[in-house]
PDB file of N, CA and C in Angstrom:
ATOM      1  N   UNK A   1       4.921  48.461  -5.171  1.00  0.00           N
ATOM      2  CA  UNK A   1       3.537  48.812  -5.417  1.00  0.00           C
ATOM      3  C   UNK A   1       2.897  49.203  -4.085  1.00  0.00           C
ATOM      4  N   UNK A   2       1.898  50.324  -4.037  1.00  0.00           N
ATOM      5  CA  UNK A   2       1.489  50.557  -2.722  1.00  0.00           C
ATOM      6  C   UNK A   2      -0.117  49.870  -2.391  1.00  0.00           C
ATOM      7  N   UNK A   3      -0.221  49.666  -1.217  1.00  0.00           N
ATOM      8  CA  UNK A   3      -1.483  49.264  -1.078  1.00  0.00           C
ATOM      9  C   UNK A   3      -2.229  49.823  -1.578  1.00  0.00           C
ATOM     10  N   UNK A   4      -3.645  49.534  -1.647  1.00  0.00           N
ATOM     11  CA  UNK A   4      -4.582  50.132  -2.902  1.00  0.00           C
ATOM     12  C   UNK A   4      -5.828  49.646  -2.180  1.00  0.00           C
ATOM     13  N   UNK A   5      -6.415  49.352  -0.986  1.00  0.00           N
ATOM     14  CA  UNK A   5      -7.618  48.588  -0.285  1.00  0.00           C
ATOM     15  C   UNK A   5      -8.394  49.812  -0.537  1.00  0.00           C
ATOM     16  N   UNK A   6      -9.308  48.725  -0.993  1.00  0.00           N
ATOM     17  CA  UNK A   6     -10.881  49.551  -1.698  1.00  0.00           C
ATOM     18  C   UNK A   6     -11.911  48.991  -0.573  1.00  0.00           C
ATOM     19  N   UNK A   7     -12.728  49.958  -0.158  1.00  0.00           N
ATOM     20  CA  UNK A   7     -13.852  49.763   0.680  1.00  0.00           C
ATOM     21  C   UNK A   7     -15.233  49.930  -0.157  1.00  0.00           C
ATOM     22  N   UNK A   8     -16.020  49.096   0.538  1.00  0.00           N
ATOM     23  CA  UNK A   8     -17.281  49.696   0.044  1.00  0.00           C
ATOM     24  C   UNK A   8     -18.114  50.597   0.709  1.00  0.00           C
ATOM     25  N   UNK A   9     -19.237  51.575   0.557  1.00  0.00           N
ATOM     26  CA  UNK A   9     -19.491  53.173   1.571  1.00  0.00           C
ATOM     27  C   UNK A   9     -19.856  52.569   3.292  1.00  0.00           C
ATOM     28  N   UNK A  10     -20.316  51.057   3.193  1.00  0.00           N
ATOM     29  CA  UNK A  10     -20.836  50.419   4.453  1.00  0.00           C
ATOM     30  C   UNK A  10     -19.244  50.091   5.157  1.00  0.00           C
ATOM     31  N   UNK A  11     -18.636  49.628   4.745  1.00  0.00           N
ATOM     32  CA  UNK A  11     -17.680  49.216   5.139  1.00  0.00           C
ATOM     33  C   UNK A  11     -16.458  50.739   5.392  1.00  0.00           C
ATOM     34  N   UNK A  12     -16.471  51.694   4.766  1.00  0.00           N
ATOM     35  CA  UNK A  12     -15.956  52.819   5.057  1.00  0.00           C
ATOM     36  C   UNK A  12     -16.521  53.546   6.116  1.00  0.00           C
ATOM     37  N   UNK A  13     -17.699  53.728   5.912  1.00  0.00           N
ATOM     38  CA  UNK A  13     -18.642  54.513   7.674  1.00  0.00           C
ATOM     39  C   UNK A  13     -18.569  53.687   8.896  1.00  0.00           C
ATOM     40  N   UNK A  14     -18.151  52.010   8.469  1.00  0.00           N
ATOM     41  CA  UNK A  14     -18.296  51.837  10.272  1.00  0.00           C
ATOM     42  C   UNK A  14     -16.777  52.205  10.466  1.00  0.00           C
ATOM     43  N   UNK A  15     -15.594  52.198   9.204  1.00  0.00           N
ATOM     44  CA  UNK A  15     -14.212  52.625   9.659  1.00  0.00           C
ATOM     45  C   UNK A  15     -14.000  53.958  10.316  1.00  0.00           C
ATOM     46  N   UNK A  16     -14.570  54.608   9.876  1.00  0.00           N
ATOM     47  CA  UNK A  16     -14.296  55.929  10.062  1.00  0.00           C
ATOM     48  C   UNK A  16     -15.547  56.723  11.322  1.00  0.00           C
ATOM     49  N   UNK A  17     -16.539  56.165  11.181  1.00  0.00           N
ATOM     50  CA  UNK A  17     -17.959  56.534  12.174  1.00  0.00           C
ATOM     51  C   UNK A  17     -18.723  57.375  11.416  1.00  0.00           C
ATOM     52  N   UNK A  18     -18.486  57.834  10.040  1.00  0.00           N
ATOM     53  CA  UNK A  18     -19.353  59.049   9.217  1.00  0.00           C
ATOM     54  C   UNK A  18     -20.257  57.806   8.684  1.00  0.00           C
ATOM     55  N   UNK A  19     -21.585  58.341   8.922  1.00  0.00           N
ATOM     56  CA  UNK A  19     -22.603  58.041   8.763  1.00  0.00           C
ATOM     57  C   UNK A  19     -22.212  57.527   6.626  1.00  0.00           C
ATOM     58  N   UNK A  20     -23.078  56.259   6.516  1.00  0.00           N
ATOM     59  CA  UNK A  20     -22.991  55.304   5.430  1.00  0.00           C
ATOM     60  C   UNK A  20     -23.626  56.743   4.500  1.00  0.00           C
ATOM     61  N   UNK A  21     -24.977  57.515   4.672  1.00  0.00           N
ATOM     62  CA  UNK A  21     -25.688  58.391   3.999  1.00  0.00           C
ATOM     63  C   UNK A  21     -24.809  59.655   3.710  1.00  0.00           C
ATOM     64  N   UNK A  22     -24.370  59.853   4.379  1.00  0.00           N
ATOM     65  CA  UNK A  22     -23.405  61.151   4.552  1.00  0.00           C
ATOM     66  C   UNK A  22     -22.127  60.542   3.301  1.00  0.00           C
ATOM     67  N   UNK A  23     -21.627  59.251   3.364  1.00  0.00           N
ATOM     68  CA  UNK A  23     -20.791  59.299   2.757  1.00  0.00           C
ATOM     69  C   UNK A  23     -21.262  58.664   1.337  1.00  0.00           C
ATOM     70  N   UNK A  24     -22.484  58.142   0.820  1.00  0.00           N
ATOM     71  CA  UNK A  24     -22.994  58.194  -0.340  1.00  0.00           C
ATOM     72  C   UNK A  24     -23.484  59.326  -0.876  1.00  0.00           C
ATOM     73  N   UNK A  25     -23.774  60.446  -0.293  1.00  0.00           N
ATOM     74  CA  UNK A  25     -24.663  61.757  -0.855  1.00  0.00           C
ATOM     75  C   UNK A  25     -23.104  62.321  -1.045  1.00  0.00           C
ATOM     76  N   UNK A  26     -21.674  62.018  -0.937  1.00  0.00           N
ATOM     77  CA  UNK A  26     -20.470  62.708  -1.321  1.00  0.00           C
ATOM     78  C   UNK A  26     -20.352  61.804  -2.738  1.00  0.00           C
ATOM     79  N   UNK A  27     -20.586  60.759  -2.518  1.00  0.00           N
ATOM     80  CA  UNK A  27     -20.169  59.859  -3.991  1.00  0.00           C
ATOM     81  C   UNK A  27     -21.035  60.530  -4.714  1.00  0.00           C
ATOM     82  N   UNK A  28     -22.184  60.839  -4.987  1.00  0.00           N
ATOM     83  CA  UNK A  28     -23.173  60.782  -5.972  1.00  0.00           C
ATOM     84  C   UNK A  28     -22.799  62.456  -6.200  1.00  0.00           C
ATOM     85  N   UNK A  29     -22.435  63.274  -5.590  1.00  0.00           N
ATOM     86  CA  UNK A  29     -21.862  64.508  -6.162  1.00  0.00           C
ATOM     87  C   UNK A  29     -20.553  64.660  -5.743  1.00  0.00           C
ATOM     88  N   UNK A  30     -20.003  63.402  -6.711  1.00  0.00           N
ATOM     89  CA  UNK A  30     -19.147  63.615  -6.961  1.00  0.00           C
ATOM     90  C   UNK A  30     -17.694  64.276  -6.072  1.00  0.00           C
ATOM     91  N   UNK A  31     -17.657  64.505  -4.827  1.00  0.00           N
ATOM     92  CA  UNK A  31     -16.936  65.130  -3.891  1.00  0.00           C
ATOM     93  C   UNK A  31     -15.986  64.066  -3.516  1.00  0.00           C
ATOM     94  N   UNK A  32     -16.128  62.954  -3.680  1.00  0.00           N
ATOM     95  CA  UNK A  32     -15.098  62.102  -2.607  1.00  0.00           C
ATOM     96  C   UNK A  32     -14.362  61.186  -3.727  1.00  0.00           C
ATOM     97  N   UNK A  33     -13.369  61.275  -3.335  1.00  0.00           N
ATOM     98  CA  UNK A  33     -12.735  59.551  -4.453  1.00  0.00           C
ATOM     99  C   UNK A  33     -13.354  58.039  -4.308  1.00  0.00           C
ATOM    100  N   UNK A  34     -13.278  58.136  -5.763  1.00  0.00           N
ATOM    101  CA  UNK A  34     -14.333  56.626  -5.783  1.00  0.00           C
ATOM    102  C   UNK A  34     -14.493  55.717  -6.769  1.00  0.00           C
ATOM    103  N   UNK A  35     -14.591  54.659  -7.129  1.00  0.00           N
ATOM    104  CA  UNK A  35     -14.625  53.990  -8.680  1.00  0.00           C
ATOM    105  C   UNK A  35     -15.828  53.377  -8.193  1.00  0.00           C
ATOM    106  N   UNK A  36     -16.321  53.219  -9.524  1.00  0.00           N
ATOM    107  CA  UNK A  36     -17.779  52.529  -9.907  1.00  0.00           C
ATOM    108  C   UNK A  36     -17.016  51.078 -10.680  1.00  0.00           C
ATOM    109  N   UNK A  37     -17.761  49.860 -10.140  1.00  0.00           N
ATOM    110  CA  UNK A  37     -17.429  48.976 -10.924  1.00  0.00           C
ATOM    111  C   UNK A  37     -18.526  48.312 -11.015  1.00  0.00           C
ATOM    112  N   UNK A  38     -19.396  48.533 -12.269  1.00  0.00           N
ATOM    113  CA  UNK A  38     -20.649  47.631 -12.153  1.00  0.00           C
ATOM    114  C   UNK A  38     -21.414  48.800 -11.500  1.00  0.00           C
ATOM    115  N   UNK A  39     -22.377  47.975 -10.787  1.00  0.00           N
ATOM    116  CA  UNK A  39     -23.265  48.745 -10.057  1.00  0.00           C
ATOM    117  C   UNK A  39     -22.727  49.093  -8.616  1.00  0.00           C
ATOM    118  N   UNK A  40     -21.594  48.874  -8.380  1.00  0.00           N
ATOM    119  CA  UNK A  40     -20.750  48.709  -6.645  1.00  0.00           C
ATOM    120  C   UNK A  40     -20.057  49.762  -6.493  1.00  0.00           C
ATOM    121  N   UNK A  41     -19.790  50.631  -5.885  1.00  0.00           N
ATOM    122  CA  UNK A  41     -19.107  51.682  -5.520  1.00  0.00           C
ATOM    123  C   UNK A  41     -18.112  51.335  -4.570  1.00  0.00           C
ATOM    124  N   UNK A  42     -16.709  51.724  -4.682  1.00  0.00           N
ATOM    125  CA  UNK A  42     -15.494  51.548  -4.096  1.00  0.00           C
ATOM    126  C   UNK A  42     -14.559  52.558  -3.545  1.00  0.00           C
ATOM    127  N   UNK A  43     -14.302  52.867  -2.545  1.00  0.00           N
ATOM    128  CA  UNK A  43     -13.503  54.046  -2.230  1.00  0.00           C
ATOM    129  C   UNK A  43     -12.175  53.574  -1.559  1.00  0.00           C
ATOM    130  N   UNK A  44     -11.298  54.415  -1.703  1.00  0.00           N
ATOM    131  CA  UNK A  44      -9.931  54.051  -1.299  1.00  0.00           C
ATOM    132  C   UNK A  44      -9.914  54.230   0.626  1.00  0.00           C
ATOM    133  N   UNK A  45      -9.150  53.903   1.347  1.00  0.00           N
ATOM    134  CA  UNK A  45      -9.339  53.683   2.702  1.00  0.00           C
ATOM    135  C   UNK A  45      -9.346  55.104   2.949  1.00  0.00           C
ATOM    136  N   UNK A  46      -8.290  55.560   2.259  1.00  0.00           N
ATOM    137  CA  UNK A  46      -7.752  57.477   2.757  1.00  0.00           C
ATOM    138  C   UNK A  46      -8.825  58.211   2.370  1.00  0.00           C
ATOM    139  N   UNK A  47     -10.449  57.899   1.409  1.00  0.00           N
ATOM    140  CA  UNK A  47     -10.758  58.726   0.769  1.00  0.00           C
ATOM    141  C   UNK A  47     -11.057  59.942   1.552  1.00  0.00           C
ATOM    142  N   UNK A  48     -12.105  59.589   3.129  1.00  0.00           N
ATOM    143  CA  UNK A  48     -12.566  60.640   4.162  1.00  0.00           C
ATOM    144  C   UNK A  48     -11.058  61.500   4.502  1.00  0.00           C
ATOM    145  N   UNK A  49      -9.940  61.118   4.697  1.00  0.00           N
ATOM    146  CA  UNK A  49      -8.760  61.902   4.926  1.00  0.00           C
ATOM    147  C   UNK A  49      -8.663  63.023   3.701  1.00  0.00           C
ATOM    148  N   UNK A  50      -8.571  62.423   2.903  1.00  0.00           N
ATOM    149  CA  UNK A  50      -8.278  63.189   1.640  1.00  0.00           C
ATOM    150  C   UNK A  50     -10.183  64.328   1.373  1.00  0.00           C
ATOM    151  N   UNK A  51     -10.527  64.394   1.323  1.00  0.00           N
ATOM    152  CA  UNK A  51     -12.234  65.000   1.211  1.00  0.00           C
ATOM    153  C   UNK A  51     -11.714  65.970   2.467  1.00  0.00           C
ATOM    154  N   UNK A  52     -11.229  66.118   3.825  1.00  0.00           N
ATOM    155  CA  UNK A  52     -11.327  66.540   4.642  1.00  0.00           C
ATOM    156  C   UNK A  52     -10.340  67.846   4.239  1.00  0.00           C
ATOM    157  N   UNK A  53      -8.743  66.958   3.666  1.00  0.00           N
ATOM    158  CA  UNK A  53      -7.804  67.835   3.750  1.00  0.00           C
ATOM    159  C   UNK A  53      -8.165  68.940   2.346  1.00  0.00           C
ATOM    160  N   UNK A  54      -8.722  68.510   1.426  1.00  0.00           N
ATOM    161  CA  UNK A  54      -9.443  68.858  -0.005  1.00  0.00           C
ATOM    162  C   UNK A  54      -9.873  70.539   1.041  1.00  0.00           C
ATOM    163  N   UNK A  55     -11.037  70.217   1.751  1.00  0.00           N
ATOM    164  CA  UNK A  55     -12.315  71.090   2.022  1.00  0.00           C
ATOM    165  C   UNK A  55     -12.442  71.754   3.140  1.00  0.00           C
ATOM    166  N   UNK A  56     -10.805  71.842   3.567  1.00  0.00           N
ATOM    167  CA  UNK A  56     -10.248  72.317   5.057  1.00  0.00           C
ATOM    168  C   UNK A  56     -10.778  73.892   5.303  1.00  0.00           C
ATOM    169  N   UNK A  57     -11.165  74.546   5.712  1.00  0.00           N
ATOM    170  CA  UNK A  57     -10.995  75.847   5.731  1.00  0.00           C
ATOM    171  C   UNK A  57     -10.051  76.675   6.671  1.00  0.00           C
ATOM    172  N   UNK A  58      -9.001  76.989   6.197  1.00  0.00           N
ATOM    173  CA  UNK A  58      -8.190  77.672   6.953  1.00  0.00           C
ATOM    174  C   UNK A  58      -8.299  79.010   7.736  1.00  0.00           C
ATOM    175  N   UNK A  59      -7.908  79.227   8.568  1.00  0.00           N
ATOM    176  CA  UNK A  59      -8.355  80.677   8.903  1.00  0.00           C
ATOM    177  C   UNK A  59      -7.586  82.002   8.737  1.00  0.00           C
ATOM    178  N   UNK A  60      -8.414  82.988   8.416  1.00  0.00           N
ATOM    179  CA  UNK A  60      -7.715  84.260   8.117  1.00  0.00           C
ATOM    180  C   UNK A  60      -6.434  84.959   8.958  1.00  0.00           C
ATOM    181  N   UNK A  61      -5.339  85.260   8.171  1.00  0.00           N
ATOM    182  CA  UNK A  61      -4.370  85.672   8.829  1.00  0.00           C
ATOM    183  C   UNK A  61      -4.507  87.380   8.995  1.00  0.00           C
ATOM    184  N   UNK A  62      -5.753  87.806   7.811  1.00  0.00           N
ATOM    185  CA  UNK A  62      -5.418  89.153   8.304  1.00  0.00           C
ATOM    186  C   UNK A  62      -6.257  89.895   9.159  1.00  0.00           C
ATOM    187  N   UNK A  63      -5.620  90.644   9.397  1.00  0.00           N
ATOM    188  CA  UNK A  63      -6.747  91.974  10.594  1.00  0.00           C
ATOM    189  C   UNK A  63      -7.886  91.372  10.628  1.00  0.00           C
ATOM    190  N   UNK A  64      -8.160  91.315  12.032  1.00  0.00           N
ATOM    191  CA  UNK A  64      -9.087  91.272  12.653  1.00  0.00           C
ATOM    192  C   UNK A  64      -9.894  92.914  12.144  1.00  0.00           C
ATOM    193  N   UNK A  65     -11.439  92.957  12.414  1.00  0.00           N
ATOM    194  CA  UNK A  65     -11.780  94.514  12.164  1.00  0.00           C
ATOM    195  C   UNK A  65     -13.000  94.051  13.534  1.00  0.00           C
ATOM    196  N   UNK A  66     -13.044  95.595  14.232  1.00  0.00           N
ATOM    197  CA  UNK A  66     -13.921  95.433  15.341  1.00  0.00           C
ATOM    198  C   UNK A  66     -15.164  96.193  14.719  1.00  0.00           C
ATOM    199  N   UNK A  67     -16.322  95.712  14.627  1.00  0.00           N
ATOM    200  CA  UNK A  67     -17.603  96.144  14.373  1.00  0.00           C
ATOM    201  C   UNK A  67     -18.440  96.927  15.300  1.00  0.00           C
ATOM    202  N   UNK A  68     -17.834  97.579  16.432  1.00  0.00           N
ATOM    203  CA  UNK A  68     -17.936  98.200  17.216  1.00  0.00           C
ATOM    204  C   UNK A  68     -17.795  99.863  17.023  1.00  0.00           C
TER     205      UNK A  68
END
């Protein structure tokens, strides 16, 4: 069985340093992994890893064009 440690959003922002607000305004739309139990919100340790790799933006491989 793999670990499964659930944080709560206070306890996830001082892990990670993203602001507690920043990472409740992702729960409430819905953007980040999360279970509701009751009135308590729970996120998995990886959730900021996973949200990041989700919303990566990669960069373009093609031609450059000069606007010049």
């Amino acid at each position: 069985m793999t670990d499964c440690s659930l944080l709560t959003p206070r306890e996830l922002a001082a892990e990670t340093g993203w602001p507690e607000k920043r990472i409740r305004k992702l729960i409430a739309t819905q953007s980040i992994r999360h279970l509701k139990n009751g009135a308590n919100y729970l996120l998995p340790q990886n959730a900021i890893q996973d949200y990041i790799a989700r919303n990566m933006v990669e960069p373009s491989l093609g031609e450059a064009t000069d606007d010049e």
